[in-house]
C-alpha atoms as a PDB file:
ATOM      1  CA  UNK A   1       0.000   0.000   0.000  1.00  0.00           C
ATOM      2  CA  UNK A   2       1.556   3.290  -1.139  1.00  0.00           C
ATOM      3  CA  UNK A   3       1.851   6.281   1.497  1.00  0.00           C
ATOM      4  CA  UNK A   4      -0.619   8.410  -0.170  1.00  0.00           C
ATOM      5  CA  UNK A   5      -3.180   5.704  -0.344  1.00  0.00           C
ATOM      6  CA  UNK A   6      -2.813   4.840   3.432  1.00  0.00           C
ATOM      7  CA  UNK A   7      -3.418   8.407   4.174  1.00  0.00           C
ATOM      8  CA  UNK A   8      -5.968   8.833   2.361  1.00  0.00           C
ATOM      9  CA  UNK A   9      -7.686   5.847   3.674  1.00  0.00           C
ATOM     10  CA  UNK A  10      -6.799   6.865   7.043  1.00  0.00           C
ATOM     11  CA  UNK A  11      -8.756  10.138   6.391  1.00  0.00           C
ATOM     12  CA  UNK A  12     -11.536   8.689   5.123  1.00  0.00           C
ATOM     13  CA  UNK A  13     -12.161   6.413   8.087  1.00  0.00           C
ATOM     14  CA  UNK A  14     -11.024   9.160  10.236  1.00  0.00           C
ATOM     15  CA  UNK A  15     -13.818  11.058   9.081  1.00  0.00           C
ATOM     16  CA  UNK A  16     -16.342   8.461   8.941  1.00  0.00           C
ATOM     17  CA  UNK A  17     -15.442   7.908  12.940  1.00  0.00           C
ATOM     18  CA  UNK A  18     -16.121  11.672  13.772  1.00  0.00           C
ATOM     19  CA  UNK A  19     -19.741  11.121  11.988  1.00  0.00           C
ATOM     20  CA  UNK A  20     -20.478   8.111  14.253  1.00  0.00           C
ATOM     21  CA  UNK A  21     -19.729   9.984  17.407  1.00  0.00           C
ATOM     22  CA  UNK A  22     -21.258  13.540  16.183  1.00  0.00           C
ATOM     23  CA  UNK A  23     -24.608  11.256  15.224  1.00  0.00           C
ATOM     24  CA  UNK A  24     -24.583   9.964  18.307  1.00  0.00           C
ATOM     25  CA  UNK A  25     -24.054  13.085  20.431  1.00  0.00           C
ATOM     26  CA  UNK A  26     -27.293  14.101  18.220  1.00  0.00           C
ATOM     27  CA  UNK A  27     -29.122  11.329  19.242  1.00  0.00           C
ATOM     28  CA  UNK A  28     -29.399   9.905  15.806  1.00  0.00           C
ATOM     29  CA  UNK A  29     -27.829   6.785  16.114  1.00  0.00           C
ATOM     30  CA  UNK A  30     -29.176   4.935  19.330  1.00  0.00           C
ATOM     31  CA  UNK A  31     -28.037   1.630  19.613  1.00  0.00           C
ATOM     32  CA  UNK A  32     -27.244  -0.290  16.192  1.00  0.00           C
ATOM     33  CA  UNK A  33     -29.255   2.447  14.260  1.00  0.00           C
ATOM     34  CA  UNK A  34     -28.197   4.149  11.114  1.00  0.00           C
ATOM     35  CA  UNK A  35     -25.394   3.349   8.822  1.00  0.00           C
ATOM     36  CA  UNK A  36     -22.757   5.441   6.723  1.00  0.00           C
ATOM     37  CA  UNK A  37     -21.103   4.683   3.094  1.00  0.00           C
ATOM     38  CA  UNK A  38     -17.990   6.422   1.261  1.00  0.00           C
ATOM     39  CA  UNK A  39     -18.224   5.598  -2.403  1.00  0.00           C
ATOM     40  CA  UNK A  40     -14.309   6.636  -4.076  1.00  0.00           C
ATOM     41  CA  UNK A  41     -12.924   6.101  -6.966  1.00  0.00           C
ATOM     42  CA  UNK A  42      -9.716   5.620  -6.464  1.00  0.00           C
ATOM     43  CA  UNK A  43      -7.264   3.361  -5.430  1.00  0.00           C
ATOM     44  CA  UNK A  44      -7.007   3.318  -1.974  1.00  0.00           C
ATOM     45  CA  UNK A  45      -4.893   0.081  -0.949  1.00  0.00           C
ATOM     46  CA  UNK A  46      -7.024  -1.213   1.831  1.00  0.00           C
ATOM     47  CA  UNK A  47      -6.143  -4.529   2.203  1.00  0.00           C
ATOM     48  CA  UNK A  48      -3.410  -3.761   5.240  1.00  0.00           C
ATOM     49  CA  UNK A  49      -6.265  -2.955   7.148  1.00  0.00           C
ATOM     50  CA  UNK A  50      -8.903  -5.059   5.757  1.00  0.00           C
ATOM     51  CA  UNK A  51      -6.879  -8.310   5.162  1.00  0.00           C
ATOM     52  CA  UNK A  52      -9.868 -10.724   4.501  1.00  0.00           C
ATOM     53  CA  UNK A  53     -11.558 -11.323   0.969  1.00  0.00           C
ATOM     54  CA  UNK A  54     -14.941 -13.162   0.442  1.00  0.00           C
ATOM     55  CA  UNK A  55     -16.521 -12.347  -2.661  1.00  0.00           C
ATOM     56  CA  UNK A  56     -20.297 -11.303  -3.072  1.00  0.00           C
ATOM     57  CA  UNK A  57     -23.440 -10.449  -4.935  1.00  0.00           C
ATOM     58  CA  UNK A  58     -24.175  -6.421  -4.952  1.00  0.00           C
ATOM     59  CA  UNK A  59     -27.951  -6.011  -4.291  1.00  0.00           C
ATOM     60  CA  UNK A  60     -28.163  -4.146  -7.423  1.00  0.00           C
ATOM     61  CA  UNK A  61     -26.252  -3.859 -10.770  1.00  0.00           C
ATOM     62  CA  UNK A  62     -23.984  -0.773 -10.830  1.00  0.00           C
ATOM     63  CA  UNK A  63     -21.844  -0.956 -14.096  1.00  0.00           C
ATOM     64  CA  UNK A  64     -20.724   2.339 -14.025  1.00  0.00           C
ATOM     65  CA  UNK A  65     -18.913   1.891 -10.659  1.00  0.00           C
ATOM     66  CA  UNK A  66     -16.816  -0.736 -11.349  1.00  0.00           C
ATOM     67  CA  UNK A  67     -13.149  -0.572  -9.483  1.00  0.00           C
ATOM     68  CA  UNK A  68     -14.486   1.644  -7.112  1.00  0.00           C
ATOM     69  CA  UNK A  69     -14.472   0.930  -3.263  1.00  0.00           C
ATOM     70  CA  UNK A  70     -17.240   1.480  -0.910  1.00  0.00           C
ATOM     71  CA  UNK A  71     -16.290   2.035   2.849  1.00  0.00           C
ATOM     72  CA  UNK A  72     -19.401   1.051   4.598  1.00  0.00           C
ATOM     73  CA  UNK A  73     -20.903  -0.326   7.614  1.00  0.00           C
ATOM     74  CA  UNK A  74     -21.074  -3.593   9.110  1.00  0.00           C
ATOM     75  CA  UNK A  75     -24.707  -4.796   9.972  1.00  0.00           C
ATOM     76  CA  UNK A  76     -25.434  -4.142  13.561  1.00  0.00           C
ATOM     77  CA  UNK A  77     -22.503  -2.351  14.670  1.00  0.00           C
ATOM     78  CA  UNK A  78     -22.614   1.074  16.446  1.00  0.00           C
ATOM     79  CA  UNK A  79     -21.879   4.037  14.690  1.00  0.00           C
ATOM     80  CA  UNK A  80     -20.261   5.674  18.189  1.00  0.00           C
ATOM     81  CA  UNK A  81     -17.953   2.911  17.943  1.00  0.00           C
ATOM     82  CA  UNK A  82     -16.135   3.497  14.709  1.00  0.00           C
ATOM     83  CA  UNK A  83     -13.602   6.005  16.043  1.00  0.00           C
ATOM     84  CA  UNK A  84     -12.537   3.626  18.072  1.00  0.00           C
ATOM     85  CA  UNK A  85     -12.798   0.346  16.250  1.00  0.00           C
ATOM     86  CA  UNK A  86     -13.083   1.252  12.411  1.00  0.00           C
ATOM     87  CA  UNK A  87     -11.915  -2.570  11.926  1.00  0.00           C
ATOM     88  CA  UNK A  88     -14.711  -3.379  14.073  1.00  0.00           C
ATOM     89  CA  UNK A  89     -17.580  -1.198  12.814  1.00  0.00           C
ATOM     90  CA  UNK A  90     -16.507  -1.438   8.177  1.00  0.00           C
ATOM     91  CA  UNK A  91     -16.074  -2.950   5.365  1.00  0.00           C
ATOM     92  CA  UNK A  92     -14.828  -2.237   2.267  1.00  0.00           C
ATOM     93  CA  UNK A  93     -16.765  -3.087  -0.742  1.00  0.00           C
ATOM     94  CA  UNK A  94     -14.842  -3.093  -4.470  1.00  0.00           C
ATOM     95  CA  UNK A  95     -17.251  -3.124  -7.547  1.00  0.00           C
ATOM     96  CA  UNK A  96     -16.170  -5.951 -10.035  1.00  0.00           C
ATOM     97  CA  UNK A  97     -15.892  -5.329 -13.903  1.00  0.00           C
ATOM     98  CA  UNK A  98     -19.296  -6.613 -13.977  1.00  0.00           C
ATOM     99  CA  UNK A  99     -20.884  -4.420 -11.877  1.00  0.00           C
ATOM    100  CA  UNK A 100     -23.037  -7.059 -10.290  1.00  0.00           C
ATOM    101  CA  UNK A 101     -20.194  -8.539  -7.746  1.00  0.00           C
ATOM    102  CA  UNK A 102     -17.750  -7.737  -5.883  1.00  0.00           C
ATOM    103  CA  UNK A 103     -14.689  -7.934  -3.068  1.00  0.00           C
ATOM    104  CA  UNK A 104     -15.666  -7.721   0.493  1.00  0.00           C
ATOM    105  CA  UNK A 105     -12.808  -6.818   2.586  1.00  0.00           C
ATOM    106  CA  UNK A 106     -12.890  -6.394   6.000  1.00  0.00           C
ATOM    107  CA  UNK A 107     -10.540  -6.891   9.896  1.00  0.00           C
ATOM    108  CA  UNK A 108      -8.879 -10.119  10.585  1.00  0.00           C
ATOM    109  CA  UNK A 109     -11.447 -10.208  13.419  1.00  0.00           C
ATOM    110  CA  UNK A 110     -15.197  -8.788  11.834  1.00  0.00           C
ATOM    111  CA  UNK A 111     -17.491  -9.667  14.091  1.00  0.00           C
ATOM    112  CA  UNK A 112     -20.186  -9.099  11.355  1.00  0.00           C
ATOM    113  CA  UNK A 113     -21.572 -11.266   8.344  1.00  0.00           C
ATOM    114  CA  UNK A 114     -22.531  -8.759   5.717  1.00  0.00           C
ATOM    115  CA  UNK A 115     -22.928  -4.922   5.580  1.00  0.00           C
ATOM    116  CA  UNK A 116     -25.561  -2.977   6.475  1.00  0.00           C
ATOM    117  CA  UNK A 117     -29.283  -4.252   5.459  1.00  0.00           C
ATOM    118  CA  UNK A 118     -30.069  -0.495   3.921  1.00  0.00           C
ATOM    119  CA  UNK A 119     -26.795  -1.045   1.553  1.00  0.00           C
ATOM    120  CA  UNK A 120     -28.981  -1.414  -1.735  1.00  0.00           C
ATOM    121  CA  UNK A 121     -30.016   2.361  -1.461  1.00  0.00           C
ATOM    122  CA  UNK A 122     -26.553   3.377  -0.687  1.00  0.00           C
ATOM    123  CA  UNK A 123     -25.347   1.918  -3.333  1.00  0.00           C
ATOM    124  CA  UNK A 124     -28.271   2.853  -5.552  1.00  0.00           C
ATOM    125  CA  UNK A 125     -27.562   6.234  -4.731  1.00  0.00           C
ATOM    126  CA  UNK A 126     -23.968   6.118  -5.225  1.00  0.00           C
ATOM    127  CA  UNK A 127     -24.779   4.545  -8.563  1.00  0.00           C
ATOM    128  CA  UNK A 128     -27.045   7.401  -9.477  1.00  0.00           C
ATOM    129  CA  UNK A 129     -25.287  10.376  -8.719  1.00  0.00           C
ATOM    130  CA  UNK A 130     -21.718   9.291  -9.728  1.00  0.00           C
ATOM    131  CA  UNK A 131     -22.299   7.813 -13.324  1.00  0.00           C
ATOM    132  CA  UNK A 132     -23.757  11.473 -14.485  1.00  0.00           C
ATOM    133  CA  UNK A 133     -21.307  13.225 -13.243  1.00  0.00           C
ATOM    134  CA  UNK A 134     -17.879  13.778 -12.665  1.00  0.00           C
ATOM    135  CA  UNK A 135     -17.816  12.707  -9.124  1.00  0.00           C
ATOM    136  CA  UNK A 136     -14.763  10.541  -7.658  1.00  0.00           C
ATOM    137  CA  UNK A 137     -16.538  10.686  -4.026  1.00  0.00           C
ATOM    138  CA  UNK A 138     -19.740  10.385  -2.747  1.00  0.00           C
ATOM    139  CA  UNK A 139     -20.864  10.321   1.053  1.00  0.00           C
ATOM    140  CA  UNK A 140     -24.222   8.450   2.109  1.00  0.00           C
ATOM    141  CA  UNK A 141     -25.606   9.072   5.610  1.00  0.00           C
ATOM    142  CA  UNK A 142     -28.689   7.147   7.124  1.00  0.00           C
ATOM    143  CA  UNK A 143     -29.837   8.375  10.448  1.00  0.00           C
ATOM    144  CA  UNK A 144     -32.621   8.659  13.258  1.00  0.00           C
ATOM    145  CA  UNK A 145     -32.410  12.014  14.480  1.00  0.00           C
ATOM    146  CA  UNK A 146     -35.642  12.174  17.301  1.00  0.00           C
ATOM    147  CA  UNK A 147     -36.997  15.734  16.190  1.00  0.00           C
ATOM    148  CA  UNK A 148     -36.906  14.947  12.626  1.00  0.00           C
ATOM    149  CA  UNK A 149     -38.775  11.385  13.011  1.00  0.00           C
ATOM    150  CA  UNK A 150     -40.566  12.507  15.489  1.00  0.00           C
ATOM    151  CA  UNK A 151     -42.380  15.380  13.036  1.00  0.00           C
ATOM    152  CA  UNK A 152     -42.854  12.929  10.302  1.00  0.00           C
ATOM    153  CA  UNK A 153     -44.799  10.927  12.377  1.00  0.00           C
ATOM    154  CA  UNK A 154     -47.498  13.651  12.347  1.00  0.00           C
ATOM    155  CA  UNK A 155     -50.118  13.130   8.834  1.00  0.00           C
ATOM    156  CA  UNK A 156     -49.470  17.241   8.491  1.00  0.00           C
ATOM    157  CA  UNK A 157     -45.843  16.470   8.097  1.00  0.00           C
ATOM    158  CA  UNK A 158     -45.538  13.765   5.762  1.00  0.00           C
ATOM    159  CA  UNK A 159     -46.835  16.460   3.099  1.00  0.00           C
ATOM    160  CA  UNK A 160     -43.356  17.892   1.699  1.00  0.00           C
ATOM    161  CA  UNK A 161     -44.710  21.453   1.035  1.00  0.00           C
ATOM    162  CA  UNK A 162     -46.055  21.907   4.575  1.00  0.00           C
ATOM    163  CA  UNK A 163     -43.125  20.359   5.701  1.00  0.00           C
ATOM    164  CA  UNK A 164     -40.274  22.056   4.163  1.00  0.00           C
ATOM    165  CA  UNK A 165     -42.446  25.393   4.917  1.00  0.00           C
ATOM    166  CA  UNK A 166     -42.633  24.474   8.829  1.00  0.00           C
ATOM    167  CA  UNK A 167     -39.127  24.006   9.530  1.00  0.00           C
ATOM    168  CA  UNK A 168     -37.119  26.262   7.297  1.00  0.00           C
ATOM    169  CA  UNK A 169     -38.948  29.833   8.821  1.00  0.00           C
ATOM    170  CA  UNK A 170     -36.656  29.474  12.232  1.00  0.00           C
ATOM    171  CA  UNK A 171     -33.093  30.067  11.031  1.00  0.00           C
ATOM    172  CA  UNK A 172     -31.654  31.655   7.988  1.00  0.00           C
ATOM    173  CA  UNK A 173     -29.128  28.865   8.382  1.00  0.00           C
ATOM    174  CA  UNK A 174     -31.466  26.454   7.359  1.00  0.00           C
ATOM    175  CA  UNK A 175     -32.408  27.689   3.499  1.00  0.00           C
ATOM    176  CA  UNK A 176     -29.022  28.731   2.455  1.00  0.00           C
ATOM    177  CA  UNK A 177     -27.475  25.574   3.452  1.00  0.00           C
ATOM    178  CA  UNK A 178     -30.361  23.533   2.074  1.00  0.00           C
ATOM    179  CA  UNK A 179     -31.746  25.569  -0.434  1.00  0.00           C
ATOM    180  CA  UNK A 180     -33.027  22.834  -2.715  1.00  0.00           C
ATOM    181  CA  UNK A 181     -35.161  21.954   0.243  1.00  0.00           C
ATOM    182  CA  UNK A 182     -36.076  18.576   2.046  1.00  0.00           C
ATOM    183  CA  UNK A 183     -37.511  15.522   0.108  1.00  0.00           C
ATOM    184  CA  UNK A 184     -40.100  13.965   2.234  1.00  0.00           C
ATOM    185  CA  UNK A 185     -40.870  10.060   1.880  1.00  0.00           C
ATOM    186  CA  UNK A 186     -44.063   8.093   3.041  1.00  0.00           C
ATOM    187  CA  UNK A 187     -43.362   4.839   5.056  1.00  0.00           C
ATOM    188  CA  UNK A 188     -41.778   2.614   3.056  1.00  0.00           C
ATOM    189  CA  UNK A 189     -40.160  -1.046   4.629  1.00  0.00           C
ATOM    190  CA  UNK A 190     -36.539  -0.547   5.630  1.00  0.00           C
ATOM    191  CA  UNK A 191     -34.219  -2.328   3.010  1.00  0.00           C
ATOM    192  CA  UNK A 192     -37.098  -2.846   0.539  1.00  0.00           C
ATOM    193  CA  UNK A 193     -36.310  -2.396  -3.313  1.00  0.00           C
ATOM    194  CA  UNK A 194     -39.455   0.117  -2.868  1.00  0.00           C
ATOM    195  CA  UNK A 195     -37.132   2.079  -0.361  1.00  0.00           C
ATOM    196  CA  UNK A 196     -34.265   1.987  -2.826  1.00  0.00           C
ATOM    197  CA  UNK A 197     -36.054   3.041  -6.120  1.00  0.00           C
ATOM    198  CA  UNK A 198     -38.067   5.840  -4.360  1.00  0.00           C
ATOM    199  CA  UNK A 199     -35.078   7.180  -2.519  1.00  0.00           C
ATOM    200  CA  UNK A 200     -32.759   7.110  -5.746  1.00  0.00           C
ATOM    201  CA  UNK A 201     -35.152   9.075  -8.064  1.00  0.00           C
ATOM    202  CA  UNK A 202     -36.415  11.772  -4.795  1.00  0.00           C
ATOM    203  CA  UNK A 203     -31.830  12.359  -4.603  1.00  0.00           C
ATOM    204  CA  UNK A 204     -31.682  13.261  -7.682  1.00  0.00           C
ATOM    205  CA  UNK A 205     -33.543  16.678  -6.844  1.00  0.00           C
ATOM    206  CA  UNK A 206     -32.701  17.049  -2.826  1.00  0.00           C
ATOM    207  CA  UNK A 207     -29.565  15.780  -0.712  1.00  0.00           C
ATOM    208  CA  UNK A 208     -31.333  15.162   2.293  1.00  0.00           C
ATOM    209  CA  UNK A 209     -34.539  13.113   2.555  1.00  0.00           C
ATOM    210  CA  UNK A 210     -37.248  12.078   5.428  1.00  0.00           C
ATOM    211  CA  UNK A 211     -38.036   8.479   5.354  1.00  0.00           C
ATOM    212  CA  UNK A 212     -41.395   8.794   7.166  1.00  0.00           C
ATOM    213  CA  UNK A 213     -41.441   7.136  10.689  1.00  0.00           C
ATOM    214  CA  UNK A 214     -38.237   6.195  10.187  1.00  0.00           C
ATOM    215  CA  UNK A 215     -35.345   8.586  10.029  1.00  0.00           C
ATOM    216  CA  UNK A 216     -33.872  10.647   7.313  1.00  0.00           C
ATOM    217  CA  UNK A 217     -30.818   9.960   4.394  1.00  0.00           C
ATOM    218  CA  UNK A 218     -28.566  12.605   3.167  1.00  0.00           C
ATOM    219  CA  UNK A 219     -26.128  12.517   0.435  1.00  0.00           C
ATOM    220  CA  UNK A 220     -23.136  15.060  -0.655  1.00  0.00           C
ATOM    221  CA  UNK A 221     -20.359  14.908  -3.188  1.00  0.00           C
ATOM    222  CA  UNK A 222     -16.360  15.003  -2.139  1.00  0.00           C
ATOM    223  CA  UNK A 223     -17.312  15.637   1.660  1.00  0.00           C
ATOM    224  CA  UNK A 224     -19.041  13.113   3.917  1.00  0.00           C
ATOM    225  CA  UNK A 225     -18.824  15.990   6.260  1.00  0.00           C
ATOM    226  CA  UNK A 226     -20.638  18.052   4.580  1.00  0.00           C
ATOM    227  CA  UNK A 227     -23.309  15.103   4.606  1.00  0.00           C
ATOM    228  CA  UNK A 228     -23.886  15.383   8.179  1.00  0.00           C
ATOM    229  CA  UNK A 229     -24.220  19.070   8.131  1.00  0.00           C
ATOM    230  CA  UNK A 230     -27.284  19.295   6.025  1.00  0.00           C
ATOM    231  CA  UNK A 231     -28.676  16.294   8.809  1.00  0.00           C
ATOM    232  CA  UNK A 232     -27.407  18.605  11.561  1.00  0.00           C
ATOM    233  CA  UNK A 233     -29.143  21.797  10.113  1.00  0.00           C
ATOM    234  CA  UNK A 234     -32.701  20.051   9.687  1.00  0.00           C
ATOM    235  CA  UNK A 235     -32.456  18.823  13.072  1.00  0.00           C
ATOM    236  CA  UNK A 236     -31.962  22.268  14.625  1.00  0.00           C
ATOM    237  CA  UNK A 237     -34.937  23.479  12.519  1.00  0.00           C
ATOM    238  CA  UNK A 238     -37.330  20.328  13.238  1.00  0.00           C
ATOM    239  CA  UNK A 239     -35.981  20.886  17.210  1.00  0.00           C
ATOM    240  CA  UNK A 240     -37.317  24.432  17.397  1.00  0.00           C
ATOM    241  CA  UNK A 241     -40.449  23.275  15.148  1.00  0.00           C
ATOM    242  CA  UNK A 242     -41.075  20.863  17.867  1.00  0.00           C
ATOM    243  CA  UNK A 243     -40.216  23.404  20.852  1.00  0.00           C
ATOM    244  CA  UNK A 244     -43.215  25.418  19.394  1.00  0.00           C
ATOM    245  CA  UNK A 245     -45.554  22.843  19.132  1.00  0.00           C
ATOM    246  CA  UNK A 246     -45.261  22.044  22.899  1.00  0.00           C
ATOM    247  CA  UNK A 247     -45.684  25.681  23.732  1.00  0.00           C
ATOM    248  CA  UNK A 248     -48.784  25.992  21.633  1.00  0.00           C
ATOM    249  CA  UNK A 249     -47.373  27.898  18.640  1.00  0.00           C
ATOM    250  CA  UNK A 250     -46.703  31.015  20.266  1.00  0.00           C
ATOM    251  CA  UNK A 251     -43.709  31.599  17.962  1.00  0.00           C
ATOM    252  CA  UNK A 252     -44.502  32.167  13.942  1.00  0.00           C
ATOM    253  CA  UNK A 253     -40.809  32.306  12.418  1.00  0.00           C
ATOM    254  CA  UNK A 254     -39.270  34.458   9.563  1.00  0.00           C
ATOM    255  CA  UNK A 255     -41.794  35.188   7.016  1.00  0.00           C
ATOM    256  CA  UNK A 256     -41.983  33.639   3.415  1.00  0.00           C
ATOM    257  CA  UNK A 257     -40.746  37.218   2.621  1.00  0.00           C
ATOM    258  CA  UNK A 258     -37.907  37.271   5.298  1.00  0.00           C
ATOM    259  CA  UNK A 259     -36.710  33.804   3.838  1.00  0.00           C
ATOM    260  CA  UNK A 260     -36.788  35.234   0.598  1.00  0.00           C
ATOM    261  CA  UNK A 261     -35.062  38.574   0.813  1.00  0.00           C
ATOM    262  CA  UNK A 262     -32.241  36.407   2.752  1.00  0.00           C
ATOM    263  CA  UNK A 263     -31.661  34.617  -0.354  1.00  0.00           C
ATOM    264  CA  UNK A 264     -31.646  37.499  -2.441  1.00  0.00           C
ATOM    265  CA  UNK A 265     -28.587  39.213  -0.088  1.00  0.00           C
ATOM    266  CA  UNK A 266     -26.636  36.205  -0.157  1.00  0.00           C
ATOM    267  CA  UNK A 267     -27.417  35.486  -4.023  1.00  0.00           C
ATOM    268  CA  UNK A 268     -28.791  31.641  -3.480  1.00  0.00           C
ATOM    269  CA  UNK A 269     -31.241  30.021  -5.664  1.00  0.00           C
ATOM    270  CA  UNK A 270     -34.255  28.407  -3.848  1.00  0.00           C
ATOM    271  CA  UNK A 271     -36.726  25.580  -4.118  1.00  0.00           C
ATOM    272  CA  UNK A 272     -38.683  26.429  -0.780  1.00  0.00           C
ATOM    273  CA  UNK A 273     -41.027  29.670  -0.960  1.00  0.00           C
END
């Protein structure tokens, strides 16, 4: 494994560890809950720390990512533990030629089977996004953050207009880092193709989703970072949406016209009023 490769690597699961925890400290990621992917293309020589081979069948066909490696995680492991055990907690996925297999690498010691159940809409998504563009990373987040679910358990909420409209009058944060707005989801089963095919084609117009009475995905190209920010900037708007619901609505927000005249200072396109 060449030096730049290790580092690189080394970032990446650096990274992914600071997610886990910062998920966590949100609440988002109680026990086993949520799950992460890194999708790079690029050669990142992982097999020092991911010694053992097995390969497998990808849930779905993606041609257009073959030789590409997916850092993702391990069924039923905890996200707060990655920092700490990255070994542990991923596994590294590289497309075959085909596009329908592939190399599963992972510790000398995984203490899991296979990666996370929800992997066919990360890698879906991945698939999506990176074959139209020129993208050589892409950062998949699935998590549970309790204001967020919470809200979308609420029939008012599950409509997307209503919602997006709710939660993005409390901070001017909240529109010029999402701008494109929130896609909202009805309940579909966790894992489902349903899930996968809804979620890919609702991505291709918003990078962060609700997954009604379930949790929320986000998506972002080069920075998985940047992936939990637009997660950590809907759950500060759904946390003071729910603060005014248990105080009776005494609060009304910025105004449609506020929100708007924001966007026109800071020059940012909108999808949202």
């Amino acid at each position: 494994m060449t030096s730049t490769a290790s580092t690189n690597l080394r970032l990446l699961l650096d990274q992914i560890g600071r997610v886990g925890k910062r998920l966590c400290d949100l609440g988002a990621a109680e026990g086993a809950a949520g799950n992460i992917s890194v999708c790079v293309r690029a050669v990142l020589g992982v097999t020092d720390l991911f010694p053992q081979m097995r390969d497998i069948e990808l849930p779905v066909s993606v041609p257009e990512l073959a030789g590409a490696t997916v850092i993702v995680t391990g069924s039923g492991r905890r996200l707060g533990e990655i920092a700490d055990s990255p070994g542990g907690s991923l596994a590294c996925v590289v497309v075959e030629h085909d596009g329908k297999t592939g190399k599963m690498l992972t510790s000398a010691d995984c203490p899991f089977e296979r990666v996370t159940s929800e992997f066919n809409s990360h890698l879906a998504v991945h698939h999506d996004q990176m074959k139209a563009r020129n993208v050589r990373l892409h950062a998949v987040i699935h998590a549970q953050p309790v204001h967020l679910t919470y809200l979308s358990h609420i029939p008012t909420y599950q409509d997307e207009t209503y919602f997006n409209r709710r939660l993005f009058r409390w901070q001017p944060e909240t529109i010029l880092s999402i701008p494109q707005g929130i896609g909202v989801l009805p309940f579909i089963v966790n894992g489902s193709d349903e899930q996968m095919t809804a979620t890919v084609r609702a991505m291709r117009e918003r990078p962060l989703l609700v997954w009604a009475r379930h949790g929320v995905i986000s998506r972002a190209d080069n920075s998985i970072l940047h992936a939990l920010d637009l997660i950590e900037y809907a759950e500060t708007a759904a946390r003071y949406e729910t603060l005014n619901l248990s105080t009776g609505e005494k609060a009304d927000g910025l105004s449609p016209e506020e929100i708007r005249r924001i966007c026109r200072a800071w020059n940012v396109s909108q999808k949202v009023y």
